[in-house]
C-alpha atoms as a PDB file:
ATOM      1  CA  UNK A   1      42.225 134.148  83.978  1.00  0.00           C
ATOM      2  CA  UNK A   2      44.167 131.742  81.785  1.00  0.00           C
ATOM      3  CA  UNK A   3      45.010 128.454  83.306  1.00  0.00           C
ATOM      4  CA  UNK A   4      48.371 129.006  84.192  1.00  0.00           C
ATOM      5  CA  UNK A   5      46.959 131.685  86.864  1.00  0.00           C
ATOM      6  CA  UNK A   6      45.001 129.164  88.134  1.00  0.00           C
ATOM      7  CA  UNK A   7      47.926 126.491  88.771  1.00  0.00           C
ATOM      8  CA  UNK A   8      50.708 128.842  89.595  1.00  0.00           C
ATOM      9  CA  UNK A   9      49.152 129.106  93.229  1.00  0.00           C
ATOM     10  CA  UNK A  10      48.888 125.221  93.384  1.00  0.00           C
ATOM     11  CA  UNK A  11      52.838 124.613  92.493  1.00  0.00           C
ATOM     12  CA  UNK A  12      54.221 125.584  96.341  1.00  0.00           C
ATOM     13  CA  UNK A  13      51.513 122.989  97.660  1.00  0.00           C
ATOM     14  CA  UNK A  14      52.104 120.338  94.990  1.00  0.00           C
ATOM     15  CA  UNK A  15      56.142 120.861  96.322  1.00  0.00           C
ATOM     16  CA  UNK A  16      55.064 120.134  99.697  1.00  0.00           C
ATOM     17  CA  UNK A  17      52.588 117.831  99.087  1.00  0.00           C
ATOM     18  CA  UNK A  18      49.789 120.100 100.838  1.00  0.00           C
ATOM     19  CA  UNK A  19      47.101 119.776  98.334  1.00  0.00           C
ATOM     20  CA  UNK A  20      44.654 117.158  97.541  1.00  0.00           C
ATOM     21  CA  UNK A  21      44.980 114.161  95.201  1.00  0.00           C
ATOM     22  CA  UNK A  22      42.158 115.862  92.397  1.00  0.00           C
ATOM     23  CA  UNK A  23      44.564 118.983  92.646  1.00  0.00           C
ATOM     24  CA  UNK A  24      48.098 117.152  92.224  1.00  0.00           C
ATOM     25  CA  UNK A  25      46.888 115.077  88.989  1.00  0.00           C
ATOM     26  CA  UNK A  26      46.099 118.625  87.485  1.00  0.00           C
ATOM     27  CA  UNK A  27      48.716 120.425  88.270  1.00  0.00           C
ATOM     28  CA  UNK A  28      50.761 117.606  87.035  1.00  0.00           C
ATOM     29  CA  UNK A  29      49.237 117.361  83.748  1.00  0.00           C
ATOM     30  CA  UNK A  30      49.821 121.146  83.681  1.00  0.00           C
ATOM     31  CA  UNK A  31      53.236 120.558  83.872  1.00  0.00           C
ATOM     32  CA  UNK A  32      53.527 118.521  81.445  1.00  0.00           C
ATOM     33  CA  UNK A  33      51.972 120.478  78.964  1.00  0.00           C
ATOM     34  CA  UNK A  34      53.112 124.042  79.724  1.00  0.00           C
ATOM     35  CA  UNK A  35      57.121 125.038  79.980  1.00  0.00           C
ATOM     36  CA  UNK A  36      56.469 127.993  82.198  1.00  0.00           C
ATOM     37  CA  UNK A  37      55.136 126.016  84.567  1.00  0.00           C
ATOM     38  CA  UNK A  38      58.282 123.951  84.638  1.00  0.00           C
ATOM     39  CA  UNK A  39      60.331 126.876  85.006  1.00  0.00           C
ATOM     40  CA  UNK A  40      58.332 128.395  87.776  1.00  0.00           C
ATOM     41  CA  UNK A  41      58.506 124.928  89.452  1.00  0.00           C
ATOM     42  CA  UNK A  42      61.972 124.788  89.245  1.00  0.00           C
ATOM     43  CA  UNK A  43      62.610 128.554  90.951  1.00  0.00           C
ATOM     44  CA  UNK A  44      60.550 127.227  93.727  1.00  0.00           C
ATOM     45  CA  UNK A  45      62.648 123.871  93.886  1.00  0.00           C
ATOM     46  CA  UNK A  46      66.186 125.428  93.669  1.00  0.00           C
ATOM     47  CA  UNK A  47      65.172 128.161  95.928  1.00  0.00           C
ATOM     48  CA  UNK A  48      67.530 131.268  96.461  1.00  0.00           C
ATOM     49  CA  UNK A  49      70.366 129.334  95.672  1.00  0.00           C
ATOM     50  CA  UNK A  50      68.989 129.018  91.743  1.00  0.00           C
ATOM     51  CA  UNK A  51      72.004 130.727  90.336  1.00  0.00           C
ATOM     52  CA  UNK A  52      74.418 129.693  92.571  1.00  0.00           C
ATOM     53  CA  UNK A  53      77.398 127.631  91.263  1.00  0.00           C
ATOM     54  CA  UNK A  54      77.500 123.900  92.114  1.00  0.00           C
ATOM     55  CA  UNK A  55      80.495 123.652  94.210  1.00  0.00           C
ATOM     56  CA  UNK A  56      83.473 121.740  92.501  1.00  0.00           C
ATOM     57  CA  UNK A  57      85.114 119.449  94.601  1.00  0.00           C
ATOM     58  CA  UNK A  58      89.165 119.980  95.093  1.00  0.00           C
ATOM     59  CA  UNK A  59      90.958 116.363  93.966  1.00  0.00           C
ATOM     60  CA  UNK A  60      94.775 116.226  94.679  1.00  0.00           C
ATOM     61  CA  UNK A  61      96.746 115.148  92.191  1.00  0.00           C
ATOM     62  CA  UNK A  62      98.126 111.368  92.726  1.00  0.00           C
ATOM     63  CA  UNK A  63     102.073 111.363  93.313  1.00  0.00           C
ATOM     64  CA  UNK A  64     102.941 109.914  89.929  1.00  0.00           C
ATOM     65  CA  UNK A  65     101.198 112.707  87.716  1.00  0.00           C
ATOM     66  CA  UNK A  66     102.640 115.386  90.250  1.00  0.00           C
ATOM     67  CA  UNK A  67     105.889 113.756  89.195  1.00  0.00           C
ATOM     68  CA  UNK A  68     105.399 113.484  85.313  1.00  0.00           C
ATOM     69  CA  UNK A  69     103.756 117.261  85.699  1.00  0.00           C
ATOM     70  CA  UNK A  70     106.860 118.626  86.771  1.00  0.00           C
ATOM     71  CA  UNK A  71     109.118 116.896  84.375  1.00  0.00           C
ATOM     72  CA  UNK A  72     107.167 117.911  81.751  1.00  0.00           C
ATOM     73  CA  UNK A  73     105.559 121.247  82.817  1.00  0.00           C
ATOM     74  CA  UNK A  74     105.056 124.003  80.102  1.00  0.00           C
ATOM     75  CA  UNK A  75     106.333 127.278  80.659  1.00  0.00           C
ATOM     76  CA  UNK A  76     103.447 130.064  81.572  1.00  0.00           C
ATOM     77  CA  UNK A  77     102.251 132.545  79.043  1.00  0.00           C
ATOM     78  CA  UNK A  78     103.736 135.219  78.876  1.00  0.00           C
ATOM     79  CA  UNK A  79     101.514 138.813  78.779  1.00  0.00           C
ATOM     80  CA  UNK A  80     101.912 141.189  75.432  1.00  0.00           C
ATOM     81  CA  UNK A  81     103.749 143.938  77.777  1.00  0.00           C
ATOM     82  CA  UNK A  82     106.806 141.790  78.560  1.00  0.00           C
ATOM     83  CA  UNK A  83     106.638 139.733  75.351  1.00  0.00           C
ATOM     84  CA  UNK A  84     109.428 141.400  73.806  1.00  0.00           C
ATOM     85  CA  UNK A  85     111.926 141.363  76.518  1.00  0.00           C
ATOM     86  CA  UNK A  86     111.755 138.001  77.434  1.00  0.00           C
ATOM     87  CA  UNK A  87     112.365 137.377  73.705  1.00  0.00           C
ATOM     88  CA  UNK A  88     114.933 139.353  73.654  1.00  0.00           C
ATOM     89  CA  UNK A  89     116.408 137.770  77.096  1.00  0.00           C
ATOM     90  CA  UNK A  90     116.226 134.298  75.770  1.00  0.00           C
ATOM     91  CA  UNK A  91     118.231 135.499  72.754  1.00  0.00           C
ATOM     92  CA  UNK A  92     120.826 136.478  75.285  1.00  0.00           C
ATOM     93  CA  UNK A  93     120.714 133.382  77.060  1.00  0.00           C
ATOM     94  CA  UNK A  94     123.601 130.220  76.345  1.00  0.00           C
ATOM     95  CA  UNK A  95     122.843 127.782  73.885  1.00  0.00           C
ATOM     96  CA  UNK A  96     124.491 125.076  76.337  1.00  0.00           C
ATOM     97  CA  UNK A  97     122.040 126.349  79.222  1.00  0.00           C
ATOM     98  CA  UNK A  98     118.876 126.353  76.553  1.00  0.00           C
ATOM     99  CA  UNK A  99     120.284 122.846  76.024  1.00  0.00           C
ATOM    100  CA  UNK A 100     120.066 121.508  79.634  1.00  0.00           C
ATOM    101  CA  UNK A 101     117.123 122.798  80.021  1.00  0.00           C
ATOM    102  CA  UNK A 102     115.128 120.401  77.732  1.00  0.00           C
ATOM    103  CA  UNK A 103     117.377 117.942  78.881  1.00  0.00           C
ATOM    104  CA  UNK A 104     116.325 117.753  82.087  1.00  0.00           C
ATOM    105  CA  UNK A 105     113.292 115.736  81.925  1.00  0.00           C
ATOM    106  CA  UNK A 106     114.825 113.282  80.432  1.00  0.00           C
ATOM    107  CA  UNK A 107     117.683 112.938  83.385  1.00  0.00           C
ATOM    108  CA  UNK A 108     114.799 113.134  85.701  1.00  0.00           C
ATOM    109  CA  UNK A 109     113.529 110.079  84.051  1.00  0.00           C
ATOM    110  CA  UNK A 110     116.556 107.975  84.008  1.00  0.00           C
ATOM    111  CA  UNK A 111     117.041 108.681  87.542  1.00  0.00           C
ATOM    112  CA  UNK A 112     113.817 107.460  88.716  1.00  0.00           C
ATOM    113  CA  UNK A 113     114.216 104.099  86.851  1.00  0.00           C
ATOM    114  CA  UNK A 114     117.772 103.793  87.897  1.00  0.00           C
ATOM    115  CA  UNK A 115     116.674 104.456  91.704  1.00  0.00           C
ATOM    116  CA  UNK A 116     113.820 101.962  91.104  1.00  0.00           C
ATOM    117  CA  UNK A 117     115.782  99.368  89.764  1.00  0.00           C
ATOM    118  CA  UNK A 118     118.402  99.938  92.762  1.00  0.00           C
ATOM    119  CA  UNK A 119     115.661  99.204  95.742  1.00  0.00           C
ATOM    120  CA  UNK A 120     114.380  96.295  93.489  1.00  0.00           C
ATOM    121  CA  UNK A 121     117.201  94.531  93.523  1.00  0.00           C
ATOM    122  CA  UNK A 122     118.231  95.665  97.209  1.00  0.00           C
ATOM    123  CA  UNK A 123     114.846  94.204  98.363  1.00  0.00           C
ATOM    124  CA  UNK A 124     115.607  90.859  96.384  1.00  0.00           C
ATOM    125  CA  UNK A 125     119.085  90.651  97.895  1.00  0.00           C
ATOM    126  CA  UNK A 126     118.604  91.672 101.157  1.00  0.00           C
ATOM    127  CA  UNK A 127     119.031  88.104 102.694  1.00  0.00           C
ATOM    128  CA  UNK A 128     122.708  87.971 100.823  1.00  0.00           C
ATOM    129  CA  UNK A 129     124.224  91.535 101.607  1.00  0.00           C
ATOM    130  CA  UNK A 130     126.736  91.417 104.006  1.00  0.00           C
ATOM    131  CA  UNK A 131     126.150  94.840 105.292  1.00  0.00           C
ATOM    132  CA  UNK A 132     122.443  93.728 106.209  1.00  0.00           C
ATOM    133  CA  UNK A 133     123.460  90.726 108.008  1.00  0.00           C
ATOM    134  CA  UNK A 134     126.163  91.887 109.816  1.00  0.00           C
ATOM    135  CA  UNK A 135     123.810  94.760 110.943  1.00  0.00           C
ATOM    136  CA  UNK A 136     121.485  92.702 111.844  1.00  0.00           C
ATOM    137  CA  UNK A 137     124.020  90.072 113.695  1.00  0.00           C
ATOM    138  CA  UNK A 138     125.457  94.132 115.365  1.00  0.00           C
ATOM    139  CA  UNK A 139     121.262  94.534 116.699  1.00  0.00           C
ATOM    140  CA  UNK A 140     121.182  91.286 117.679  1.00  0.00           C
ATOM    141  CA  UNK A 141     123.850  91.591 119.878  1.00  0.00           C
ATOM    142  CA  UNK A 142     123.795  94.707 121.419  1.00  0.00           C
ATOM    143  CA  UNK A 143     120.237  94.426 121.888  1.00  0.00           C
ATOM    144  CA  UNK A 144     120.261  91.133 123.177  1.00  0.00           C
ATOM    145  CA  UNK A 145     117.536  89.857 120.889  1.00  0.00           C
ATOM    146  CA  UNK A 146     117.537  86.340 119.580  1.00  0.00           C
ATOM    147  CA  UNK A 147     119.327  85.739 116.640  1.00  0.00           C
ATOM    148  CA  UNK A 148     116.425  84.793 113.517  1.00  0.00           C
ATOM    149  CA  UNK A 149     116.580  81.913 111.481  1.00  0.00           C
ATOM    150  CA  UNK A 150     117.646  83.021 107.778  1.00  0.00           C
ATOM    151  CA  UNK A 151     118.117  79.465 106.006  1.00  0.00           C
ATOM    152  CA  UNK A 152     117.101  76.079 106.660  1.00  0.00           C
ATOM    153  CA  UNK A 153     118.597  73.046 103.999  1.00  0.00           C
ATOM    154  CA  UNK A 154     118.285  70.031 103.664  1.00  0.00           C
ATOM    155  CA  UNK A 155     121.648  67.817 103.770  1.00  0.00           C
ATOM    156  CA  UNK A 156     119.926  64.383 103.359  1.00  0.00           C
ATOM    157  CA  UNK A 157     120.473  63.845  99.796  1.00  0.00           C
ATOM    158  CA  UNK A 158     124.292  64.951  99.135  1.00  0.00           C
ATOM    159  CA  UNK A 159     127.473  63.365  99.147  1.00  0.00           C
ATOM    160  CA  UNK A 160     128.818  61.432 101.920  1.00  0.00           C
ATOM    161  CA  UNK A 161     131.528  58.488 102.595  1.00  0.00           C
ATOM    162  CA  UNK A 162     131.699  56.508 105.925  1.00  0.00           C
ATOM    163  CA  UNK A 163     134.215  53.851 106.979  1.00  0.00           C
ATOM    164  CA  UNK A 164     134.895  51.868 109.903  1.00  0.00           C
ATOM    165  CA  UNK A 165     138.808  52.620 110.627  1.00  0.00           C
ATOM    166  CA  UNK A 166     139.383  56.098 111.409  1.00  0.00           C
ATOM    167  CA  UNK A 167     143.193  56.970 112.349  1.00  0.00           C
ATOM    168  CA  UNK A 168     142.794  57.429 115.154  1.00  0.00           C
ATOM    169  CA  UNK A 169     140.844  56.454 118.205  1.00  0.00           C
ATOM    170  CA  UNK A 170     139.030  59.001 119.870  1.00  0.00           C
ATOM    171  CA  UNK A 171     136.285  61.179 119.140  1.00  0.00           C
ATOM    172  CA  UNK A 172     136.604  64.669 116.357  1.00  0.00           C
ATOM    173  CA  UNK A 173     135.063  66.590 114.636  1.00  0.00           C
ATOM    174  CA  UNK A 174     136.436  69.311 112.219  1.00  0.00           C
ATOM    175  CA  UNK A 175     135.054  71.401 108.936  1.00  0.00           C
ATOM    176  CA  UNK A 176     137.103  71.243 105.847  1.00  0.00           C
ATOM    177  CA  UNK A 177     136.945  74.911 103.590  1.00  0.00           C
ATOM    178  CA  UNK A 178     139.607  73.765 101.103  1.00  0.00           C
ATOM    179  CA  UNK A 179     140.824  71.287  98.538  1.00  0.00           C
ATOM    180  CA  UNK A 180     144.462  70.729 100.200  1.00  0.00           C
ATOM    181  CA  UNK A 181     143.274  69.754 103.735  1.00  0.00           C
ATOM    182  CA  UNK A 182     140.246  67.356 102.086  1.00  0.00           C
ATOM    183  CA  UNK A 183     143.132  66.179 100.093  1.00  0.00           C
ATOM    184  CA  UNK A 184     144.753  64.973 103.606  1.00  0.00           C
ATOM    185  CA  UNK A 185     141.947  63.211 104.889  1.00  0.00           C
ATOM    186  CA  UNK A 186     141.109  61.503 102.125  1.00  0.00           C
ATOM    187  CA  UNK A 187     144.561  60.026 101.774  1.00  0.00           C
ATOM    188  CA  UNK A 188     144.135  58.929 105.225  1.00  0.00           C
ATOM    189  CA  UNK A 189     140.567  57.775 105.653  1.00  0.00           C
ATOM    190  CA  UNK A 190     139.907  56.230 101.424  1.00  0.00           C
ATOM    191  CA  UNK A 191     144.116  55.599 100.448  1.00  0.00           C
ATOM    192  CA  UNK A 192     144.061  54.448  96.415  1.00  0.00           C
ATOM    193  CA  UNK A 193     140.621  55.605  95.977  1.00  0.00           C
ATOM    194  CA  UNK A 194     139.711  58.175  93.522  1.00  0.00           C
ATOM    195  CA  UNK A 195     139.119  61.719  95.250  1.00  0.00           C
ATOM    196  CA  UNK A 196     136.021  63.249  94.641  1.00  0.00           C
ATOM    197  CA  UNK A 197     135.620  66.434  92.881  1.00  0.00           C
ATOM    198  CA  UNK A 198     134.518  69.177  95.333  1.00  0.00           C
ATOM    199  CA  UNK A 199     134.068  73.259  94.876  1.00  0.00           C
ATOM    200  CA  UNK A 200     134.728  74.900  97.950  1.00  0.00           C
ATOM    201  CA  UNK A 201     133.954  77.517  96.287  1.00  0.00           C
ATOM    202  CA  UNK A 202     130.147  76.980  97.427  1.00  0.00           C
ATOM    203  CA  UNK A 203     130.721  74.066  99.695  1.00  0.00           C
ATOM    204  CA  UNK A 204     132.695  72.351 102.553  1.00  0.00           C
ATOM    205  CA  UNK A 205     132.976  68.732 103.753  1.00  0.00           C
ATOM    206  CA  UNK A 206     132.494  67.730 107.678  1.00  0.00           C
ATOM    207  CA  UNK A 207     134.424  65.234 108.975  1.00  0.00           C
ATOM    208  CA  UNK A 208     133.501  63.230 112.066  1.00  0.00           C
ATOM    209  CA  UNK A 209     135.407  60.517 114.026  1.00  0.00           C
ATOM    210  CA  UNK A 210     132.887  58.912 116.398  1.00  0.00           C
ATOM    211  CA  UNK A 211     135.709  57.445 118.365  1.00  0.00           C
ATOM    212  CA  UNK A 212     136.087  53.587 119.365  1.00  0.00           C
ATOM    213  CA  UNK A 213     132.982  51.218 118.882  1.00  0.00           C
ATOM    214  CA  UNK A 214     132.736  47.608 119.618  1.00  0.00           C
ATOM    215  CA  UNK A 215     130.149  46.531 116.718  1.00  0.00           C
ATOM    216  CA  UNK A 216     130.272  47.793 113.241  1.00  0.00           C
ATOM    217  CA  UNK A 217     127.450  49.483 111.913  1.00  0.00           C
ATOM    218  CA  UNK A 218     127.676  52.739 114.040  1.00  0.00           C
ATOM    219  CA  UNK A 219     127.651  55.757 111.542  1.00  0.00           C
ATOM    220  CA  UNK A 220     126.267  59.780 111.128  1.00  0.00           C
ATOM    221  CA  UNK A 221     123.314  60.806 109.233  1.00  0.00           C
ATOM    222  CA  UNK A 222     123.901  64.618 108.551  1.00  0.00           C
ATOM    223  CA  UNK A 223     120.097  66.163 108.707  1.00  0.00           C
ATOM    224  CA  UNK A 224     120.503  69.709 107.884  1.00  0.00           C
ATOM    225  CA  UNK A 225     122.183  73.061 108.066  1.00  0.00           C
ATOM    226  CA  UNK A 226     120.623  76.117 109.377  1.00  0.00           C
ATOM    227  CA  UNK A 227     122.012  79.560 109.169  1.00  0.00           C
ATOM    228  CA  UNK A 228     121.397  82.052 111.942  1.00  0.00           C
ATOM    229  CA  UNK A 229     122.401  85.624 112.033  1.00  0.00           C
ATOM    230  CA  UNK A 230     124.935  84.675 114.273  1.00  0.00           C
ATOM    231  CA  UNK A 231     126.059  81.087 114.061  1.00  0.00           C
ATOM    232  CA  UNK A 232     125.701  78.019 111.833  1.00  0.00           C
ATOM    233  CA  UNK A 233     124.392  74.482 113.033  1.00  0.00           C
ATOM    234  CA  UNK A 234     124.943  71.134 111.374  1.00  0.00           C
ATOM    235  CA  UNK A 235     122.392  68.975 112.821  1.00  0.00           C
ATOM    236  CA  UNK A 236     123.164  64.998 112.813  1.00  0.00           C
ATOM    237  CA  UNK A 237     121.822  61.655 113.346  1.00  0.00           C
ATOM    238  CA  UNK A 238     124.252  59.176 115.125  1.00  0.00           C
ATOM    239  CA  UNK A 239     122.790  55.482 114.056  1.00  0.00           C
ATOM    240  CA  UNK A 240     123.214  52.245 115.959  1.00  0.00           C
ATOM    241  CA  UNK A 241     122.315  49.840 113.821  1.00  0.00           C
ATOM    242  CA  UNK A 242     121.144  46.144 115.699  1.00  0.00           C
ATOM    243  CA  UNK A 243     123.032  42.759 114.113  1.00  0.00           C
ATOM    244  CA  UNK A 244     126.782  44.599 114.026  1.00  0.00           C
ATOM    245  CA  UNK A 245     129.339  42.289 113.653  1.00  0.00           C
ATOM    246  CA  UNK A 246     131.416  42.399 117.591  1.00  0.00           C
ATOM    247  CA  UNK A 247     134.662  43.679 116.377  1.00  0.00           C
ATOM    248  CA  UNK A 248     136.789  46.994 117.558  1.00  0.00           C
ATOM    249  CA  UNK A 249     136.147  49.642 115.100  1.00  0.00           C
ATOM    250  CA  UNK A 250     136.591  53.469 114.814  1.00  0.00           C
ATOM    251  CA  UNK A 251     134.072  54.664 112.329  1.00  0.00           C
ATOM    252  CA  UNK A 252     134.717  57.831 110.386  1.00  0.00           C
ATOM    253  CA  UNK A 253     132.198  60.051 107.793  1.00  0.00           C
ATOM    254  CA  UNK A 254     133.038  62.606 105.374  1.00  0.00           C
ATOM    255  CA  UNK A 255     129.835  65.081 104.426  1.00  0.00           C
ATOM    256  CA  UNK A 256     129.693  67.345 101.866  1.00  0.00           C
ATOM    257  CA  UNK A 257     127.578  70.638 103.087  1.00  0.00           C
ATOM    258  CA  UNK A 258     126.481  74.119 101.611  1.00  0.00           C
ATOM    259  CA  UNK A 259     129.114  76.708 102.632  1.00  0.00           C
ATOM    260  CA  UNK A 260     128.707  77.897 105.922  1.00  0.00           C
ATOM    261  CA  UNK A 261     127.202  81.694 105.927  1.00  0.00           C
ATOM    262  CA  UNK A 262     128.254  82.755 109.894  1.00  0.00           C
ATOM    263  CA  UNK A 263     130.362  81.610 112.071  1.00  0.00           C
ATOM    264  CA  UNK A 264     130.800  79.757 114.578  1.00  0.00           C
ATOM    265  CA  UNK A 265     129.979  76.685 113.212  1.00  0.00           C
ATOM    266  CA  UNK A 266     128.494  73.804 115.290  1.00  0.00           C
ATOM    267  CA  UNK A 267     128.100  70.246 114.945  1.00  0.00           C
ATOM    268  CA  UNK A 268     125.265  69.152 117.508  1.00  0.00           C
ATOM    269  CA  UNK A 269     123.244  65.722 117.065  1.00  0.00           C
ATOM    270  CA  UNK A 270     119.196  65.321 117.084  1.00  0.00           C
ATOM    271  CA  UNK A 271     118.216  65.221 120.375  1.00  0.00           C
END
C-alpha cells in the first residue's frame, strides 16, 4: 500500500476537520507533494456540483448603450440556405431606400442632441417664458394657492430726482412705461434741465407726489421691486428728516425701476 492509499481515507476528515493534529500536518504535506491528492481533494470539496457551470449573472444594459446599440446595431447573419435570396432581394431593393437606411443613425443622433439642447435651454429659461408664468399665475388662481416670489432687486443704487414743488398739491402716484409721458413730467417737475436718457425698453420711472408738507426735507427712498406670479410691488421708504426749514412745500421724486414683469403694479411703503 503506497502512501496515497493511506491518505486518501484521511482527506474527508481533514475537510471536516475530524482528525487529529499529527494526522492533518501529514495529510497536508501529502498534498503538497502529490497532485492526485489535490484532485481527489477537490472532488470532495466541489461535491456533486463539480461540473456544474458557475451561474452567470444577467446585467441589463444601461439606457445610453441600449440607445447607441440600436442606432448602430449590425444586421444578423444570415444562414447558407437563404444566402442567395436575400442577395438577390437586396439587389432588387431602391438605392434611395438602401440610402436611408444607413442614414438613419445619424438622424437618430442629431435628434437626440437637438432634443437635449431644447430641455437645456427650457430648464435655463423657465423663469422668463411667458407660457410658464402665466400657467403658473392660471394654478395659482384657480387653485387658490399663494402666488411665489420669482424676483427680488434691489432699487437702492439707481437713478432718482426729488424736488420740493410738485404741481400740484395733493398726494399721486403713477408708473411711467414710455419716453413721451416721462417727457411730460419732466417738463413739469425739472423745466430747462437736461432730460435724462432712459430705455423703457427694460425700464420704467415711478413718480410720486407726497402731497403738501410744512418743512422741507420730506422725500421717498425706493427699496426694492419684487415680482410675484401675479403682481409687482415697489416697496418705499418715506423720510422725515429733523432740522427742515418751516416752509409749505409739495415734494415730488422721479425713480427709475427694472420693468415691471406682472401686473398690477403696487406702490406700498415699509411698514
Amino acid at each position: 500500500m503506497n502512501e496515497c492509499d493511506q491518505i486518501h481515507p484521511l482527506l474527508p476528515g481533514y475537510l471536516r476537520e475530524t482528525i487529529s493534529a499529527s494526522q492533518r500536518r501529514i495529510v497536508a504535506r501529502h498534498l503538497n507533494l502529490c497532485a492526485a491528492s489535490r484532485k481527489e481533494m477537490e472532488k470532495l470539496r466541489l461535491g456533486p456540483a463539480k461540473f456544474s457551470p458557475l451561474p452567470v449573472p444577467s446585467l441589463s444594459e444601461p439606457w445610453d448603450i441600449k440607445i447607441l446599440n440600436w442606432l448602430f446595431k449590425t444586421p444578423k447573419p444570415v444562414s447558407s440556405n437563404t444566402r442567395d435570396l436575400s442577395v438577390n432581394k437586396k439587389n432588387d431593393r431602391p438605392q434611395t431606400q438602401q440610402k436611408s437606411s444607413s442614414l438613419k443613425p445619424i438622424l437618430g443622433v442629431l435628434i437626440f442632441f437637438v432634443v437635449l439642447a431644447f430641455l437645456t435651454h427650457f430648464v435655463q429659461n423657465a423663469g422668463e417664458n411667458a407660457l410658464v408664468k402665466n400657467a403658473k399665475r392660471w394654478i395659482s388662481q384657480k387653485f387658490r394657492i399663494n402666488p411665489s416670489l420669482e424676483l427680488v432687486l434691489d432699487l437702492s443704487t439707481l437713478p432718482h430726482w426729488s424736488g420740493d414743488f410738485a404741481p400740484v398739491a395733493f398726494s399721486y402716484q403713477e408708473m411711467i412705461s414710455d419716453v413721451d409721458h416721462f417727457k411730460i413730467y419732466w417738463q413739469l417737475l425739472q423745466p430747462g434741465m437736461v432730460m435724462p436718457k432712459i430705455d423703457f425698453s427694460e425700464n420704467s420711472v415711478v413718480v410720486v407726489f407726497l402731497g403738501p408738507k410744512t418743512t422741507t426735507g420730506d422725500t421717498v427712498r425706493f427699496k426694492r421691486v419684487e415680482n410675484y406670479t401675479d403682481r409687482t410691488i415697489l416697496w418705499y421708504d418715506e423720510v422725515n428728516q429733523t432740522g427742515g426749514e418751516v416752509a409749505s412745500v409739495r415734494p415730488w421724486v422721479l425713480q427709475q425701476v427694472p420693468k415691471p414683469s406682472q401686473q398690477p403694479i403696487l406702490i406700498q411703503p415699509i411698514q
